[in-house]
Protein backbone atom coordinates (compact mmCIF):
# COMPACT_ATOMS: atom_id res chain seq x y z
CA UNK A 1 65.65 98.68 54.76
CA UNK A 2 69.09 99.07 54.23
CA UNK A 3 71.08 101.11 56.87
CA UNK A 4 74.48 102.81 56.33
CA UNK A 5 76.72 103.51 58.73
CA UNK A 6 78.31 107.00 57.87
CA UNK A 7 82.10 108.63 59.61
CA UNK A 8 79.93 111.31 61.95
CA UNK A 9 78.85 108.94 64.80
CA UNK A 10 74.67 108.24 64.64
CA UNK A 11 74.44 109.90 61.28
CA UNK A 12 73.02 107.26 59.10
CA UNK A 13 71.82 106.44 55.62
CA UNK A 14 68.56 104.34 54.70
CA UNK A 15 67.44 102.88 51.70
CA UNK A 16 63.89 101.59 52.21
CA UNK A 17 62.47 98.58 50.31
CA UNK A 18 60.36 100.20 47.70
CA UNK A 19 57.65 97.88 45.87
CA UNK A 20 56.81 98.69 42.69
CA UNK A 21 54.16 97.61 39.99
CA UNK A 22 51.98 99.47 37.30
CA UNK A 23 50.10 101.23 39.94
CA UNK A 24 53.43 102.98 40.91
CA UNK A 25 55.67 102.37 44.43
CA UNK A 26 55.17 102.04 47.76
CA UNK A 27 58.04 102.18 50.63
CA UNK A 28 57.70 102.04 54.47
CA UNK A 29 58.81 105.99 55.29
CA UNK A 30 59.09 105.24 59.19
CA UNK A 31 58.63 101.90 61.31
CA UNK A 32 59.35 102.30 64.96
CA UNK A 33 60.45 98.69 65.89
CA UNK A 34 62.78 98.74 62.75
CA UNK A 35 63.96 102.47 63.17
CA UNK A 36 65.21 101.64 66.71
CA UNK A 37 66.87 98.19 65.48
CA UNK A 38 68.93 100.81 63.81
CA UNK A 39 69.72 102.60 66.66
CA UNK A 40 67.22 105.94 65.88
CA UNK A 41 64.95 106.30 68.59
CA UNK A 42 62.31 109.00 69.63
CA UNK A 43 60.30 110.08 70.67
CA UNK A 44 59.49 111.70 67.49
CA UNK A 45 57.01 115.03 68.69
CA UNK A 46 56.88 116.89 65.36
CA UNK A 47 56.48 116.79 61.67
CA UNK A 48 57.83 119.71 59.63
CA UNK A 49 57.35 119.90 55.45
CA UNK A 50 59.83 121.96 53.69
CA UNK A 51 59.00 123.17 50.17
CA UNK A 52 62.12 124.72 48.06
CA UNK A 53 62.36 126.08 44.26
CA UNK A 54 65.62 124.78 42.37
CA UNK A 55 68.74 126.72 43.04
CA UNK A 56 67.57 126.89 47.28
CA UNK A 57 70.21 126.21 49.83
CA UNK A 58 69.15 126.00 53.70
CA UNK A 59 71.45 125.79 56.26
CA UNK A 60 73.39 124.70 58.00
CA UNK A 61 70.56 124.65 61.20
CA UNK A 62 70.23 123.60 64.71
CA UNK A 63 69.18 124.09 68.05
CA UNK A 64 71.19 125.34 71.01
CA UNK A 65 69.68 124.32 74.61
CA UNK A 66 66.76 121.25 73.02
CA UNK A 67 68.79 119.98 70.03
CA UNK A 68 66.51 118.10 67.66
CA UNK A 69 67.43 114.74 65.94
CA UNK A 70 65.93 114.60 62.14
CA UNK A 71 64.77 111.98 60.14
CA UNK A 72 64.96 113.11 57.13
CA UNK A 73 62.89 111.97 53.93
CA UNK A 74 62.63 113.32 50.31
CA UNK A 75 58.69 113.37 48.42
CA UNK A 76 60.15 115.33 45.36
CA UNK A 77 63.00 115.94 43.95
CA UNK A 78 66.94 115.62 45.03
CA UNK A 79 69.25 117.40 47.16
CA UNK A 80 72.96 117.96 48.51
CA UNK A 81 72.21 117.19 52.14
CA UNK A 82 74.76 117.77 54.39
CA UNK A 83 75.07 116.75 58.64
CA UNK A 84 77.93 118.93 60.20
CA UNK A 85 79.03 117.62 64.19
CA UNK A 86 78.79 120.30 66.77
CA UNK A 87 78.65 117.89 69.63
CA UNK A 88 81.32 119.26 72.27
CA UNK A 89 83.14 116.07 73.26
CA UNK A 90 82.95 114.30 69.79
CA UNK A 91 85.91 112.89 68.44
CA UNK A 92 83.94 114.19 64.98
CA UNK A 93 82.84 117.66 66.42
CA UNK A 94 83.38 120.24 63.27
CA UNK A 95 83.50 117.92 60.89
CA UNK A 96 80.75 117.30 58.31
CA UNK A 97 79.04 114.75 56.05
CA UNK A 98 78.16 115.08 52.54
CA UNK A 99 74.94 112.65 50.73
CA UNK A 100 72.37 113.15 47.63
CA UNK A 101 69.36 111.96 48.74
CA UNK A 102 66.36 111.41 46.47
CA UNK A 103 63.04 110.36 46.24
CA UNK A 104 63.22 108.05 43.66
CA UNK A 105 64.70 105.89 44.35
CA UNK A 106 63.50 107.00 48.45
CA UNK A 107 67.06 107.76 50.49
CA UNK A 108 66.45 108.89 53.87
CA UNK A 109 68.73 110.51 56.69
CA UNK A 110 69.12 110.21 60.44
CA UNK A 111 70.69 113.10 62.05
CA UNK A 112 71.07 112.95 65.71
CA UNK A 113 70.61 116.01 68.19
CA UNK A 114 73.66 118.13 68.21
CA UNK A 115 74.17 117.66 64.26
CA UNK A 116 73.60 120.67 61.92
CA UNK A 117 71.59 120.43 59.12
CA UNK A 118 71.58 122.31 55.73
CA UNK A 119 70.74 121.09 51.90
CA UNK A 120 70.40 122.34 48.47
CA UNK A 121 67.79 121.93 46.21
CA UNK A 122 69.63 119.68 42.79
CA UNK A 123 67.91 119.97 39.64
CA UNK A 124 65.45 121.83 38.24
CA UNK A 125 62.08 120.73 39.94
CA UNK A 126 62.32 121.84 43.36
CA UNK A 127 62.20 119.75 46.35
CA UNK A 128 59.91 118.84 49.18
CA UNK A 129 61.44 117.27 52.26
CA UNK A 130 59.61 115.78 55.36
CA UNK A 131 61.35 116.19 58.68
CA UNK A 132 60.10 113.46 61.31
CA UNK A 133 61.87 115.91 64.75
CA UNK A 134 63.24 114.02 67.57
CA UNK A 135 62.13 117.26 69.86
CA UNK A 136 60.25 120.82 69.13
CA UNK A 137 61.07 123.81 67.14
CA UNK A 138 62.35 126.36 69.44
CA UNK A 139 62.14 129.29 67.48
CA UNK A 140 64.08 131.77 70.26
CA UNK A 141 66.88 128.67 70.42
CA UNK A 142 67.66 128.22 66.56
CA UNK A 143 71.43 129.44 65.82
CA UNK A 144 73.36 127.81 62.24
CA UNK A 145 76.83 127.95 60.51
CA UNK A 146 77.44 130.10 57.76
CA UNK A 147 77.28 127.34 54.99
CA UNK A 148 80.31 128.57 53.14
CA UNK A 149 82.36 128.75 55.80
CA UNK A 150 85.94 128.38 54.10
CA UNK A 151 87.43 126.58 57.08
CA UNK A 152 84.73 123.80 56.44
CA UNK A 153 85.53 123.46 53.39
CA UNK A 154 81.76 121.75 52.19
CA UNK A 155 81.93 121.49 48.20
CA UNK A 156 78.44 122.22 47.78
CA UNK A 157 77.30 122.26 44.42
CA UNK A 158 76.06 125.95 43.64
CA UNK A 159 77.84 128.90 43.17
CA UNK A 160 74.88 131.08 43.78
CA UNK A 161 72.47 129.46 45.67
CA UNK A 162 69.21 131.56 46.59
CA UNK A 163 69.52 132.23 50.59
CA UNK A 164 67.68 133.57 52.95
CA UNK A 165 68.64 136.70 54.98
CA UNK A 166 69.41 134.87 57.94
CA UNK A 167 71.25 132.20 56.07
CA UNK A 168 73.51 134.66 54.37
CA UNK A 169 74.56 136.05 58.23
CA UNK A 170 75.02 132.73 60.24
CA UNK A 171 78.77 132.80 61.58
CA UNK A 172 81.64 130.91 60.68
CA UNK A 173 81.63 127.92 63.14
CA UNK A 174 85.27 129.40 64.72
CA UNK A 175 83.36 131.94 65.63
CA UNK A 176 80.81 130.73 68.05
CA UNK A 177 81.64 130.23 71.45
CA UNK A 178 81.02 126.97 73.73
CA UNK A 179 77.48 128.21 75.11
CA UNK A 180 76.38 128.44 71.52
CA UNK A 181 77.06 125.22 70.73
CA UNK A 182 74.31 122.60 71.05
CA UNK A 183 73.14 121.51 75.15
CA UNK A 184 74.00 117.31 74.63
């Protein structure tokens, strides 16, 4: 596995070893003893499957008081995924990261607790991404960003992107206070 480093601190890139022959591929989607060699650790306590139609944008999501850290692997498709730093205290807070990540060839992502999450679906097969959580869904503790939030500035790659209600009313990250920002 090849691990990438990327400018938010603990967000990282991986590139499994995929083995291939006429039966198809096969690549190694989690490996604790490696995983923590690259500095993501658990415990990992749930397993989430997200299934979105082309043209879908998510985001940007995380948790206030039990942050979650996300490991992040595509089975179909690609997508814009992007990790935006709300971790009061880091020399990266508000700042965001930008990747495609694919299933074939596999590209996975390591978002740590504190980082925001959001994607959109690329192409026109849809997407199905499995989330390995570092930490349970908290329904009553979910908050997000507005994902065009001008002051961001993220070039994401659809002009009209199919939302969901509460996507569409997330505010603009100036606009949420400390205690709204995620418990690290």
């Amino acid at each position: 596995m090849k691990v990438e480093r990327c400018a938010l601190p603990g967000v990282l890139i991986l590139r499994p070893q995929t083995f291939r022959d006429e039966r198809g591929a096969f690549f190694e989607s989690y490996q604790a003893e490696r995983f923590a060699a690259a500095g993501i650790v658990g415990p990992f306590t749930q397993d989430n499957r997200s299934v979105s139609h082309p043209n879908v944008l998510r985001g940007l999501h995380y948790q206030v008081t039990k942050p979650q850290g996300h490991l992040v692997t595509l089975t179909r498709g690609r997508v814009f995924d992007v990790a935006l730093d709300l971790r009061r205290g880091s020399p990266a807070f508000g700042q965001w990261h930008a990747m495609e990540l694919g299933a074939d060839p596999p590209v996975q992502a390591y978002l740590p607790p504190g980082v925001a999450h959001g994607f959109c679906v690329l192409g026109g097969e849809g997407a199905d991404i499995w989330y390995r959580c570092a930490g349970n869904y908290q329904a009553a503790d979910e908050a997000g960003v507005l994902w065009n939030d001008p002051e961001l500035g993220i070039p994401w790659p659809l002009e009209h992107p199919v939302l969901s209600a509460k996507d569409r009313a997330w505010p603009r990250l100036a606009d949420i206070g400390p205690d709204r920002l995620p418990h690290i």
